[in-house]
N, C-alpha and C. Protein backbone atom coordinates (compact mmCIF):
# COMPACT_ATOMS: atom_id res chain seq x y z
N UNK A 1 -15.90 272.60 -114.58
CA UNK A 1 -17.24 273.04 -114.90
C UNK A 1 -18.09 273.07 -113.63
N UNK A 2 -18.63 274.01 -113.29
CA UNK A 2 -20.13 274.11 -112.58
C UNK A 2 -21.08 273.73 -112.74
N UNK A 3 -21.62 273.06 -111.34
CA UNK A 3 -23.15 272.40 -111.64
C UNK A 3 -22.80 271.03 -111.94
N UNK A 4 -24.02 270.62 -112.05
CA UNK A 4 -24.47 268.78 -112.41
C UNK A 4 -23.33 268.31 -113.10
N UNK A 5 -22.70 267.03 -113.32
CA UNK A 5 -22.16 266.50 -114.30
C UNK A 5 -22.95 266.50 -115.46
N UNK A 6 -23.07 266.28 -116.59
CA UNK A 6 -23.56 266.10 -117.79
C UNK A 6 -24.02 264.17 -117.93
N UNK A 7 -24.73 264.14 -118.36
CA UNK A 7 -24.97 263.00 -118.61
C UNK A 7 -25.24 262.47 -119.86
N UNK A 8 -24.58 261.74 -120.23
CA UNK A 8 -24.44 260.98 -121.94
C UNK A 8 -25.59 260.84 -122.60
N UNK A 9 -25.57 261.25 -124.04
CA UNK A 9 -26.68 260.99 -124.71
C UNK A 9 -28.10 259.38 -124.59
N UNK A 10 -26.94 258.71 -124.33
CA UNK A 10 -27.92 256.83 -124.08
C UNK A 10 -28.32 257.04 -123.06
N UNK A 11 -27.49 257.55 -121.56
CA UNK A 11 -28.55 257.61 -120.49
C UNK A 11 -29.47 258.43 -120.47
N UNK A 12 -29.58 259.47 -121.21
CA UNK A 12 -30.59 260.76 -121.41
C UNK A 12 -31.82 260.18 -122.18
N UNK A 13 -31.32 259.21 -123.04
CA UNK A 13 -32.18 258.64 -124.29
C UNK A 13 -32.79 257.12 -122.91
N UNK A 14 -32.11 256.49 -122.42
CA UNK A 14 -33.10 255.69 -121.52
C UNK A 14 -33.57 256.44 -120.27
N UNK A 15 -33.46 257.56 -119.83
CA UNK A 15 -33.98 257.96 -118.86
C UNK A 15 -35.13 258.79 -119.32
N UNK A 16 -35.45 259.16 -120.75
CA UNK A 16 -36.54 259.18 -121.32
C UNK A 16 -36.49 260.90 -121.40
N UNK A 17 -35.56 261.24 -121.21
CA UNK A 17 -34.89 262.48 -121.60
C UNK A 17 -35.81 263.45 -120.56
N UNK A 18 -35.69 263.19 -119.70
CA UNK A 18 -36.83 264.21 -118.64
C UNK A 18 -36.54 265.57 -118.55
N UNK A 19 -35.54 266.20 -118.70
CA UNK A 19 -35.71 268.00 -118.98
C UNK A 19 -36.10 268.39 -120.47
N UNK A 20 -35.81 266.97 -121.06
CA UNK A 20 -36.63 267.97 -122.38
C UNK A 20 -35.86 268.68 -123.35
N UNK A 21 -34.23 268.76 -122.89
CA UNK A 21 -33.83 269.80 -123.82
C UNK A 21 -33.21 268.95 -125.19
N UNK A 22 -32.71 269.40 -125.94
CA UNK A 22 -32.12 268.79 -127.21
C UNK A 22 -31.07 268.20 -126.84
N UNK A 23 -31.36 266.92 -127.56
CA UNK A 23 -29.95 265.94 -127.45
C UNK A 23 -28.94 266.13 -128.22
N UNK A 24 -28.13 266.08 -127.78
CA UNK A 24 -26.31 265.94 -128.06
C UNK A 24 -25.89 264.85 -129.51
N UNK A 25 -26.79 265.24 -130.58
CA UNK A 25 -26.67 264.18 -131.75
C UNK A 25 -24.95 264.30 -132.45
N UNK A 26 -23.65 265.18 -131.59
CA UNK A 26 -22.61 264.51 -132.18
C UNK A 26 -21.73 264.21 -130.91
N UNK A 27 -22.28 263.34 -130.19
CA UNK A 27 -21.96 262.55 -129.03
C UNK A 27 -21.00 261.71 -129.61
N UNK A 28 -20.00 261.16 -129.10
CA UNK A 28 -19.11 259.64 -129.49
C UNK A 28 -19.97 258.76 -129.09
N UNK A 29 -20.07 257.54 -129.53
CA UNK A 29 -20.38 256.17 -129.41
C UNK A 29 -19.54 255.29 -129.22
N UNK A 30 -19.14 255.18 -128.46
CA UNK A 30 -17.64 253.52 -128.07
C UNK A 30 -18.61 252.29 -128.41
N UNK A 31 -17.91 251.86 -129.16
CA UNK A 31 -18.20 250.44 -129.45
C UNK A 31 -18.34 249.54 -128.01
N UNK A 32 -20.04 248.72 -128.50
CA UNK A 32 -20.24 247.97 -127.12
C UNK A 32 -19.98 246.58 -127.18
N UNK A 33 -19.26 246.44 -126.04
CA UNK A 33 -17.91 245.38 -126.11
C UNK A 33 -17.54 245.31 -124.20
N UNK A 34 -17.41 244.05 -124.07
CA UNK A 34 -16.54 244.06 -122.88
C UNK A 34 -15.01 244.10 -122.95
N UNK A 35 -14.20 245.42 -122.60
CA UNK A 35 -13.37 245.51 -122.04
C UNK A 35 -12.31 244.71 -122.10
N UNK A 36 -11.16 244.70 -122.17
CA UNK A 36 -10.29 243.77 -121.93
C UNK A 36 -9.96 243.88 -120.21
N UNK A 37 -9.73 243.09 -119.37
CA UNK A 37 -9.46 243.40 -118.30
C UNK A 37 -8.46 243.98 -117.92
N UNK A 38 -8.20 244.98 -117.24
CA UNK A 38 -6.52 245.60 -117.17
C UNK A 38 -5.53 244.51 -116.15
N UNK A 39 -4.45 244.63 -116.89
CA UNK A 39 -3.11 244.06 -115.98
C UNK A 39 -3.29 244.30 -115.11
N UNK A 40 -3.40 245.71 -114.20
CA UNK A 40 -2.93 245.97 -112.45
C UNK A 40 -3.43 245.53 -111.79
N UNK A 41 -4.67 244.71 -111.91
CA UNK A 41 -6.17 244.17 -111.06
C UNK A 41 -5.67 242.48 -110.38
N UNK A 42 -5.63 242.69 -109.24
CA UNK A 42 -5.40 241.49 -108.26
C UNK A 42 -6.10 240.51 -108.64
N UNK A 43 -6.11 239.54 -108.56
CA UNK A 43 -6.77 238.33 -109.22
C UNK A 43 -8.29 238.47 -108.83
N UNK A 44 -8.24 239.07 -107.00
CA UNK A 44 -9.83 239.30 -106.62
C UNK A 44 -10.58 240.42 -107.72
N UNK A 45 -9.65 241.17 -108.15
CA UNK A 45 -10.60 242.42 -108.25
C UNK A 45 -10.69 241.52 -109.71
N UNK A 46 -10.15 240.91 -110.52
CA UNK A 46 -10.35 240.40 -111.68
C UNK A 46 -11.43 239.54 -111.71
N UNK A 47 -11.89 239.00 -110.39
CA UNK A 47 -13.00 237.96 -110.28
C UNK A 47 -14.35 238.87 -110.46
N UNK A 48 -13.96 239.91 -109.63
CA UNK A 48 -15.16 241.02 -109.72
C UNK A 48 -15.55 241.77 -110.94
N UNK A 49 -14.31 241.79 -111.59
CA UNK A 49 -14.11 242.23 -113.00
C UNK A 49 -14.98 241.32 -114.06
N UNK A 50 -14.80 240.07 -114.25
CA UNK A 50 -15.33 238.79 -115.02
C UNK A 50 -17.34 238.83 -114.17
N UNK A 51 -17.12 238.96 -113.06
CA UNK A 51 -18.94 238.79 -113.92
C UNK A 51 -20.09 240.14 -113.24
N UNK A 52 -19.06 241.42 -113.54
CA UNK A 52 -19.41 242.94 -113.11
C UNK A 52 -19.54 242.99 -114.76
N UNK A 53 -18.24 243.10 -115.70
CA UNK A 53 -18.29 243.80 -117.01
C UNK A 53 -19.33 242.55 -117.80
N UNK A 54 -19.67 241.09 -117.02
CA UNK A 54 -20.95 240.27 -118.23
C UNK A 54 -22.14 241.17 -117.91
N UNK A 55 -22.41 241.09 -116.41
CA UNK A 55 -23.39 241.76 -116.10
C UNK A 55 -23.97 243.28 -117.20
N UNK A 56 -23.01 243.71 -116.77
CA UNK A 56 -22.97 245.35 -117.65
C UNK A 56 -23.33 245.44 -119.04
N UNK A 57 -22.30 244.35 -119.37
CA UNK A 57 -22.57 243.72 -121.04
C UNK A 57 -23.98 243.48 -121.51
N UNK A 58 -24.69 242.46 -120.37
CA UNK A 58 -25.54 242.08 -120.59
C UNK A 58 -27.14 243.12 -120.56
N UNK A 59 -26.51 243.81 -120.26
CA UNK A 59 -27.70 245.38 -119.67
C UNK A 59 -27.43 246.24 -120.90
N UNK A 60 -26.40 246.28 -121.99
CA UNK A 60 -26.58 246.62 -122.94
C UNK A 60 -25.82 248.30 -122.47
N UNK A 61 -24.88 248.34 -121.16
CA UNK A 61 -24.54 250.08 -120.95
C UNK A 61 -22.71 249.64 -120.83
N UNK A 62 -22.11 249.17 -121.18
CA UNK A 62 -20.52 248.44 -120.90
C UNK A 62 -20.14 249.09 -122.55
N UNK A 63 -19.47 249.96 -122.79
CA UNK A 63 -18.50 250.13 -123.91
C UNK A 63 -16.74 250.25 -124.00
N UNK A 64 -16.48 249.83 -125.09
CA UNK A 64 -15.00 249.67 -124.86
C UNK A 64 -13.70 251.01 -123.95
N UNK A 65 -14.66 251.80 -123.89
CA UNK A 65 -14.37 253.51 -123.23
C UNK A 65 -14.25 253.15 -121.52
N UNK A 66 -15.15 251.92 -121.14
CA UNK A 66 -15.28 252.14 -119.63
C UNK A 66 -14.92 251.24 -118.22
N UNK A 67 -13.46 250.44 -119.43
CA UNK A 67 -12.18 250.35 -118.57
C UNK A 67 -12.06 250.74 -117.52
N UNK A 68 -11.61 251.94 -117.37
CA UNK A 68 -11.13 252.66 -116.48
C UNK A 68 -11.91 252.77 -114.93
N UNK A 69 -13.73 253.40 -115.42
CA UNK A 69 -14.59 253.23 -114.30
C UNK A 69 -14.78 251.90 -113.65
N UNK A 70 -14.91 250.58 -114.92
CA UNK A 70 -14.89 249.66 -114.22
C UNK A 70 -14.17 249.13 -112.93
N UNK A 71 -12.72 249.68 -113.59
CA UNK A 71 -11.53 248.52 -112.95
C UNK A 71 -11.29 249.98 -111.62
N UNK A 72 -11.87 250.88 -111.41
CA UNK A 72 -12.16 251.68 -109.98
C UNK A 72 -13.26 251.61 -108.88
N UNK A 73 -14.20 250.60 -109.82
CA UNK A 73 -14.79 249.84 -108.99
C UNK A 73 -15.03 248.67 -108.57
N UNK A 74 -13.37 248.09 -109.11
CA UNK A 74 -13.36 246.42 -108.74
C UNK A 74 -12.25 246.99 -107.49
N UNK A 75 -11.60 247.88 -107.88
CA UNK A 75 -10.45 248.47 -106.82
C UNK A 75 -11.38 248.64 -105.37
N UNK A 76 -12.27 249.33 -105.74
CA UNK A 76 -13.12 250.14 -104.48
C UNK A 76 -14.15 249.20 -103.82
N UNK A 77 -14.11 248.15 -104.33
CA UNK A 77 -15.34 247.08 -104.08
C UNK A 77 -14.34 246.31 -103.39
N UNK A 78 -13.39 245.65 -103.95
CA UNK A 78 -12.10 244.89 -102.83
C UNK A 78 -12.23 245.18 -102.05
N UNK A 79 -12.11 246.79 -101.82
CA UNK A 79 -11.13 247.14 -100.87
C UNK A 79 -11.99 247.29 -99.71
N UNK A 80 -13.35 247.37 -100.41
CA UNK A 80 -14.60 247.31 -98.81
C UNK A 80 -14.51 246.13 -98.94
N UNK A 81 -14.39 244.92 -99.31
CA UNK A 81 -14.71 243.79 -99.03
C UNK A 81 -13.60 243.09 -97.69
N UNK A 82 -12.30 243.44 -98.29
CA UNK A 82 -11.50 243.41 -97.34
C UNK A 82 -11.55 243.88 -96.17
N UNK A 83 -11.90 245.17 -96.04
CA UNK A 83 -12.08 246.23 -94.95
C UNK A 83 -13.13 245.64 -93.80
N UNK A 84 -14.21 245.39 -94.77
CA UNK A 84 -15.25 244.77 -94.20
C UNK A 84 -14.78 243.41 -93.05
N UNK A 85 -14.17 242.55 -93.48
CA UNK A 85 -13.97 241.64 -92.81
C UNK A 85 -13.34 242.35 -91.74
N UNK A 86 -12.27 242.82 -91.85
CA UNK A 86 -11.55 243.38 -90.33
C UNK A 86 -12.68 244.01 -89.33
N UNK A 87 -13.58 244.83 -89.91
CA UNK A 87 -14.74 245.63 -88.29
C UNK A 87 -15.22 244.12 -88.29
N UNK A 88 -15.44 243.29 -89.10
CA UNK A 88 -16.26 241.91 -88.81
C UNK A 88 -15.36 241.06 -87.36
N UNK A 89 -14.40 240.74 -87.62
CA UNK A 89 -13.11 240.66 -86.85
C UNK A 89 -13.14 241.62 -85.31
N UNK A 90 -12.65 242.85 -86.05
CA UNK A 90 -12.54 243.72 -84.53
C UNK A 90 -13.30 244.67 -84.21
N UNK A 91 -14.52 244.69 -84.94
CA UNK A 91 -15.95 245.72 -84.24
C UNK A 91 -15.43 246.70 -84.71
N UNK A 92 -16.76 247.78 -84.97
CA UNK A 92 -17.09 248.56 -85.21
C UNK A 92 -16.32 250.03 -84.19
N UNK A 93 -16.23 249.59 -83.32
CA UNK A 93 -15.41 250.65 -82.51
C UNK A 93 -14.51 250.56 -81.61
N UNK A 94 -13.45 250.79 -80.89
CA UNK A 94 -12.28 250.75 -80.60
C UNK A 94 -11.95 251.62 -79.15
N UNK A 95 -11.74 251.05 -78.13
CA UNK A 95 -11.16 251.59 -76.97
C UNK A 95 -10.14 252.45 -77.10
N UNK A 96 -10.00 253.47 -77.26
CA UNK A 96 -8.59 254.30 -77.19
C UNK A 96 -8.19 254.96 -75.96
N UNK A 97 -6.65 255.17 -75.30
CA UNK A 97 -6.04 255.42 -74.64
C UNK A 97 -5.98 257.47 -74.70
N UNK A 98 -6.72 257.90 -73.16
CA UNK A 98 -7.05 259.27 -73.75
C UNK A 98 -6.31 259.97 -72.53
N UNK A 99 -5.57 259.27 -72.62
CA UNK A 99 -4.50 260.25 -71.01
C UNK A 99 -4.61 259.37 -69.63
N UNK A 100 -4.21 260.03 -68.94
CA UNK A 100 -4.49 259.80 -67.19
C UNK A 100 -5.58 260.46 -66.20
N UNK A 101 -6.23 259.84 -65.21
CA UNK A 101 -6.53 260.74 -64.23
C UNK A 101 -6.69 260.17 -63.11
N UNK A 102 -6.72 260.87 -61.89
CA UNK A 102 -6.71 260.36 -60.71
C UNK A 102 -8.09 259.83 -60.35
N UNK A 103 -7.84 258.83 -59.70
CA UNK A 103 -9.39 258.36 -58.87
C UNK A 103 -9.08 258.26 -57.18
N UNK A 104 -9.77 258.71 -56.65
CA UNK A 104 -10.06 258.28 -55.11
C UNK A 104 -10.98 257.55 -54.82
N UNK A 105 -10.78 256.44 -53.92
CA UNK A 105 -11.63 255.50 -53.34
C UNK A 105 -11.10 255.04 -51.81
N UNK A 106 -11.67 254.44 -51.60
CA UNK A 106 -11.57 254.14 -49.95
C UNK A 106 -11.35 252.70 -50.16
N UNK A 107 -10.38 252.37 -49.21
CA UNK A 107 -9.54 251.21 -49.29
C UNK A 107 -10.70 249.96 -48.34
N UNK A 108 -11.43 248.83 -48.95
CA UNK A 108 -12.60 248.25 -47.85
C UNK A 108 -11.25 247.94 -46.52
N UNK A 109 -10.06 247.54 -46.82
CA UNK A 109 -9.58 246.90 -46.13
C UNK A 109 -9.40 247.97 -44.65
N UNK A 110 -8.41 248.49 -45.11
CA UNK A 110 -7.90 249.87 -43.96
C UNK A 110 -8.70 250.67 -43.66
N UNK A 111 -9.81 251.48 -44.70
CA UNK A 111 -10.48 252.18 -44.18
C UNK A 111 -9.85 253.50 -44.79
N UNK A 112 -8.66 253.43 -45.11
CA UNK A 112 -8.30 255.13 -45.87
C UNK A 112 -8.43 255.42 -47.16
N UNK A 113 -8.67 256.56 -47.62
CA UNK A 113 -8.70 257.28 -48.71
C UNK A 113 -7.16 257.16 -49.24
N UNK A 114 -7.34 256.26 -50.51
CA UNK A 114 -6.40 256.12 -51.38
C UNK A 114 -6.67 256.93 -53.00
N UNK A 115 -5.16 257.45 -53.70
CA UNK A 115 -5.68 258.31 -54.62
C UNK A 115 -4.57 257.71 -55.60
N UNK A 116 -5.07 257.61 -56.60
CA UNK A 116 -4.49 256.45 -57.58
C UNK A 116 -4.69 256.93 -58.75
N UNK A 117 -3.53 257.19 -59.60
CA UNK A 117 -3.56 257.56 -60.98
C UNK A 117 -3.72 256.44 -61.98
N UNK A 118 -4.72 256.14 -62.81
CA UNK A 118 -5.15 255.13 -63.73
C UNK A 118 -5.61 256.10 -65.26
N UNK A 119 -5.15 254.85 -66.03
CA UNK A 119 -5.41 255.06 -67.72
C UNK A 119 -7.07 255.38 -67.25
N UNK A 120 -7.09 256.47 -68.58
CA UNK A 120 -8.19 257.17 -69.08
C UNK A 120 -8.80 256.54 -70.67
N UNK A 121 -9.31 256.16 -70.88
CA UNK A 121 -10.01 255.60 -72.37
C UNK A 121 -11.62 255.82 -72.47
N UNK A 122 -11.33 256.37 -73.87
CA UNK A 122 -12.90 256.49 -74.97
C UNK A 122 -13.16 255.29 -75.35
N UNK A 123 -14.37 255.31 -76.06
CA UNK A 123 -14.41 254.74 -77.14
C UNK A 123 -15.05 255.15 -78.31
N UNK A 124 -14.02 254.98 -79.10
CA UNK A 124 -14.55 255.79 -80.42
C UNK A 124 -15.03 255.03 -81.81
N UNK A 125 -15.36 255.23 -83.13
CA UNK A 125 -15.49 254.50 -84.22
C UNK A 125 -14.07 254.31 -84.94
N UNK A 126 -13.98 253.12 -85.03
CA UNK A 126 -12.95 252.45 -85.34
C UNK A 126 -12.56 253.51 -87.24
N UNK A 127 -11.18 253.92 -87.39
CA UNK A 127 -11.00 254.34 -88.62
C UNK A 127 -11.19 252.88 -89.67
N UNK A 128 -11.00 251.62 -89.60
CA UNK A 128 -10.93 250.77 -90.13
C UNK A 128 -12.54 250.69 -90.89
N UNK A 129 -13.18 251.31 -89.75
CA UNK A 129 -14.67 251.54 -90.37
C UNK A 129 -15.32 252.42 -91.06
N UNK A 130 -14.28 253.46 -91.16
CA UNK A 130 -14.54 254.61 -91.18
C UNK A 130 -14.14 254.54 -93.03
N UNK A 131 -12.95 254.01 -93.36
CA UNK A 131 -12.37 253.71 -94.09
C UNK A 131 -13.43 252.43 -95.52
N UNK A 132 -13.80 251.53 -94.60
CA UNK A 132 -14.55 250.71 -95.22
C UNK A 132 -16.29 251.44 -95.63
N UNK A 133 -15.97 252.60 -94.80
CA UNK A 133 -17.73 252.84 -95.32
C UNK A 133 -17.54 254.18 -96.59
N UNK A 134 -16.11 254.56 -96.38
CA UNK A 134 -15.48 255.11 -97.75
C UNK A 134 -15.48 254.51 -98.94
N UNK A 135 -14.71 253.51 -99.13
CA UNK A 135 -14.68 252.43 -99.79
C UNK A 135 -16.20 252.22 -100.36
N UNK A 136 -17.28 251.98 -99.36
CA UNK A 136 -18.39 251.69 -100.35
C UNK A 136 -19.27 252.77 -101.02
N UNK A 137 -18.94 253.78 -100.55
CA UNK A 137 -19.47 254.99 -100.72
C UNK A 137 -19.35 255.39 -102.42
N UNK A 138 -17.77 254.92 -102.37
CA UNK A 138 -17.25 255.39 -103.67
C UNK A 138 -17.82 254.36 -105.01
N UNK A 139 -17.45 252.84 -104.17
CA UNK A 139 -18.25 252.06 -105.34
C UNK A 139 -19.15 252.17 -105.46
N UNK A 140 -20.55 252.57 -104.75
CA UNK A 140 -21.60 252.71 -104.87
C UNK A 140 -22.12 254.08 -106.14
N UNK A 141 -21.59 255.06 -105.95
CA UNK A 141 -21.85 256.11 -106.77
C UNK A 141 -21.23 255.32 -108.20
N UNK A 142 -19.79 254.44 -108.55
CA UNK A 142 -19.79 253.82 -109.47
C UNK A 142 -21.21 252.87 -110.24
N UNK A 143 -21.42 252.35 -108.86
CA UNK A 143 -22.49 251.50 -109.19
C UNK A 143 -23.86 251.88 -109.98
N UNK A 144 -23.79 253.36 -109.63
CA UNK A 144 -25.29 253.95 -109.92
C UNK A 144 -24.81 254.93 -111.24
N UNK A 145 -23.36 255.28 -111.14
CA UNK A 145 -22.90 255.71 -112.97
C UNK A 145 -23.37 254.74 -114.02
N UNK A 146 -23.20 252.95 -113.68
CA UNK A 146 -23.37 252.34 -114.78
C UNK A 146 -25.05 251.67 -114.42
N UNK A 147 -25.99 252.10 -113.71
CA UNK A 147 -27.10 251.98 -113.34
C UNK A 147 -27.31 250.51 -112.63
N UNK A 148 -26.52 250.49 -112.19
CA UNK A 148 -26.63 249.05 -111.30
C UNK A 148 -27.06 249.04 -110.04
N UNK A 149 -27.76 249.75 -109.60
CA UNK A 149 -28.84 250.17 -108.37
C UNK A 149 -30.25 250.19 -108.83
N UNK A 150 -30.77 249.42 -107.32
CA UNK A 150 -32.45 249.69 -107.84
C UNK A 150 -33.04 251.05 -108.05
N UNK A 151 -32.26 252.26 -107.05
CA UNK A 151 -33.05 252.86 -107.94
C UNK A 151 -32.43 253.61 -109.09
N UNK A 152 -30.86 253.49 -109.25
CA UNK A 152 -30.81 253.90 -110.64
C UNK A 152 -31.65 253.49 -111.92
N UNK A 153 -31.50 251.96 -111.81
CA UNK A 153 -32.39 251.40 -113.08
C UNK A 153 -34.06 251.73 -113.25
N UNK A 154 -34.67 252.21 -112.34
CA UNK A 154 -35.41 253.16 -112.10
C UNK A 154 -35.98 254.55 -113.11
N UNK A 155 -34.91 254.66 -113.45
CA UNK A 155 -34.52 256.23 -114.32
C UNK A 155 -34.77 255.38 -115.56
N UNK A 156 -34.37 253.92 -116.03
CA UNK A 156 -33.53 253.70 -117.20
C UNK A 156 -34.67 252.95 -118.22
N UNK A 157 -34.51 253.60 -119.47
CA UNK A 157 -35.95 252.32 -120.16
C UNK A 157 -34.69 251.98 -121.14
N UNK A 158 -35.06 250.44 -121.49
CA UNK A 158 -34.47 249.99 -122.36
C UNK A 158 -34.92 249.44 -123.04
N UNK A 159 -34.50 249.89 -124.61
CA UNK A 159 -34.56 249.93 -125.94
C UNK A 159 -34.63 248.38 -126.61
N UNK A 160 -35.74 247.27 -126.36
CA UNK A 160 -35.61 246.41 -126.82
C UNK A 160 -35.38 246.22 -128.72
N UNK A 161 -34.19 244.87 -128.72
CA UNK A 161 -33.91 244.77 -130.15
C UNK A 161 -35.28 244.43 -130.95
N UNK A 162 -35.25 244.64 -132.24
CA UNK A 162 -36.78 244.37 -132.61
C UNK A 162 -36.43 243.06 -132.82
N UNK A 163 -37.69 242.48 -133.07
CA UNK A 163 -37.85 240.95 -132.52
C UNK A 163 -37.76 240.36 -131.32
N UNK A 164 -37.10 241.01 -130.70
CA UNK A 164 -36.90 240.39 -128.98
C UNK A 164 -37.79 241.28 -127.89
N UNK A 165 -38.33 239.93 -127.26
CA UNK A 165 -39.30 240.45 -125.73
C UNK A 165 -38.72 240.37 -124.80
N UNK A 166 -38.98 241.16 -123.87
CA UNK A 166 -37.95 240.90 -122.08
C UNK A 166 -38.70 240.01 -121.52
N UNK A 167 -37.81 239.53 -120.78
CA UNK A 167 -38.11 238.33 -119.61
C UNK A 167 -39.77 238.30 -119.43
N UNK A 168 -40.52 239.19 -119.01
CA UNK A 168 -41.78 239.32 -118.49
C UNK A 168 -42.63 238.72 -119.59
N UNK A 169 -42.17 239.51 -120.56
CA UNK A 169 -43.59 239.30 -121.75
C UNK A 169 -43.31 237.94 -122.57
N UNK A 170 -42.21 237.26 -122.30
CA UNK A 170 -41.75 235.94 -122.53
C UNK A 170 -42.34 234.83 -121.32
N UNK A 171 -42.69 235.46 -120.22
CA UNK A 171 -43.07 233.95 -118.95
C UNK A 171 -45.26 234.58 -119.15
N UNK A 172 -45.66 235.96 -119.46
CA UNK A 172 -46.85 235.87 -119.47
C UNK A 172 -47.42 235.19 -120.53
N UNK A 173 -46.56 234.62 -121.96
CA UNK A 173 -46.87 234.33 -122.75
C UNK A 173 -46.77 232.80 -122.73
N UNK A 174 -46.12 232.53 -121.76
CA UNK A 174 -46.08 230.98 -121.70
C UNK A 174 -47.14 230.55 -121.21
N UNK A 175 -47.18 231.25 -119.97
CA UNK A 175 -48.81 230.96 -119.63
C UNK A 175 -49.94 231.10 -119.52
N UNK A 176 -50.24 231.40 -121.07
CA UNK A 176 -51.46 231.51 -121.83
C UNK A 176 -51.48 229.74 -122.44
């Protein structure tokens, strides 16, 4: 398909439906539920898994459907985390070997012009970095699918249960 992705009826309905057009009233609804965690997930990415999908849960946008995105951004979040440490380790950029060339200089001792072939080196941005700023790139756009950015949540109003107040109107009321 061409153009924008589409965006789901609940985020359309908390983003307060800003184009206006008619909503999608035979949308699926996945039951909201955390996830079972998948098998393939390294114990790290499972750590990330356990309090990414409470979090999510707890924001009221985590349905049993979103497995899959999750556990690609416990993959993609590792894998900068890991990454990360290595430029932490060996910097951000990297001496590389870029051929030969001759130098002339004058010898202090003798007094003659000596001509001497020596390594040639750049320095360039390390792929290790290059790699790790991939890595966050990708979780990040995850991050802002399930509105977990400041300014995604930005976009997002949420639908308090009746009877229940958010945090705010629960601490102004205390201190009255």
């Amino acid at each position: 398909m061409k153009g924008r992705p589409r965006l789901p009826k609940k985020i359309k309905l908390l983003k307060g439906n800003p184009g206006r057009r008619p909503l999608n009233d035979r949308e699926p609804q996945p039951l909201r539920t955390i996830p079972e965690c998948p098998s393939h997930l390294t114990e790290e990415e499972r750590e990330v898994w356990d309090v990414v999908s409470r979090k999510l849960y707890d924001m009221g946008v985590l349905t049993e459907v979103d497995d899959i995105a999750l556990s690609f951004f416990c993959e993609y979040f590792n894998e900068y985390r890991k990454l990360a440490d290595q430029v932490k380790k060996a910097g951000v950029f990297i001496k590389v070997k870029n051929g030969k060339e001759t130098k002339t200089f004058v010898d202090p001792e003798t007094g003659k012009t000596v001509t001497k072939e020596v390594d040639r080196y750049i320095v360039q941005r390390s792929p290790v970095a290059a790699a790790r700023d991939t890595a966050w790139s990708i979780a990040g756009r995850i991050l802002a699918d399930f509105g977990m950015t400041p300014a995604a949540r930005t976009r997002l109003k949420i639908e308090l249960e009746k009877g229940k107040m958010d945090s705010y109107e629960a601490f102004r009321r205390q201190k009255r």
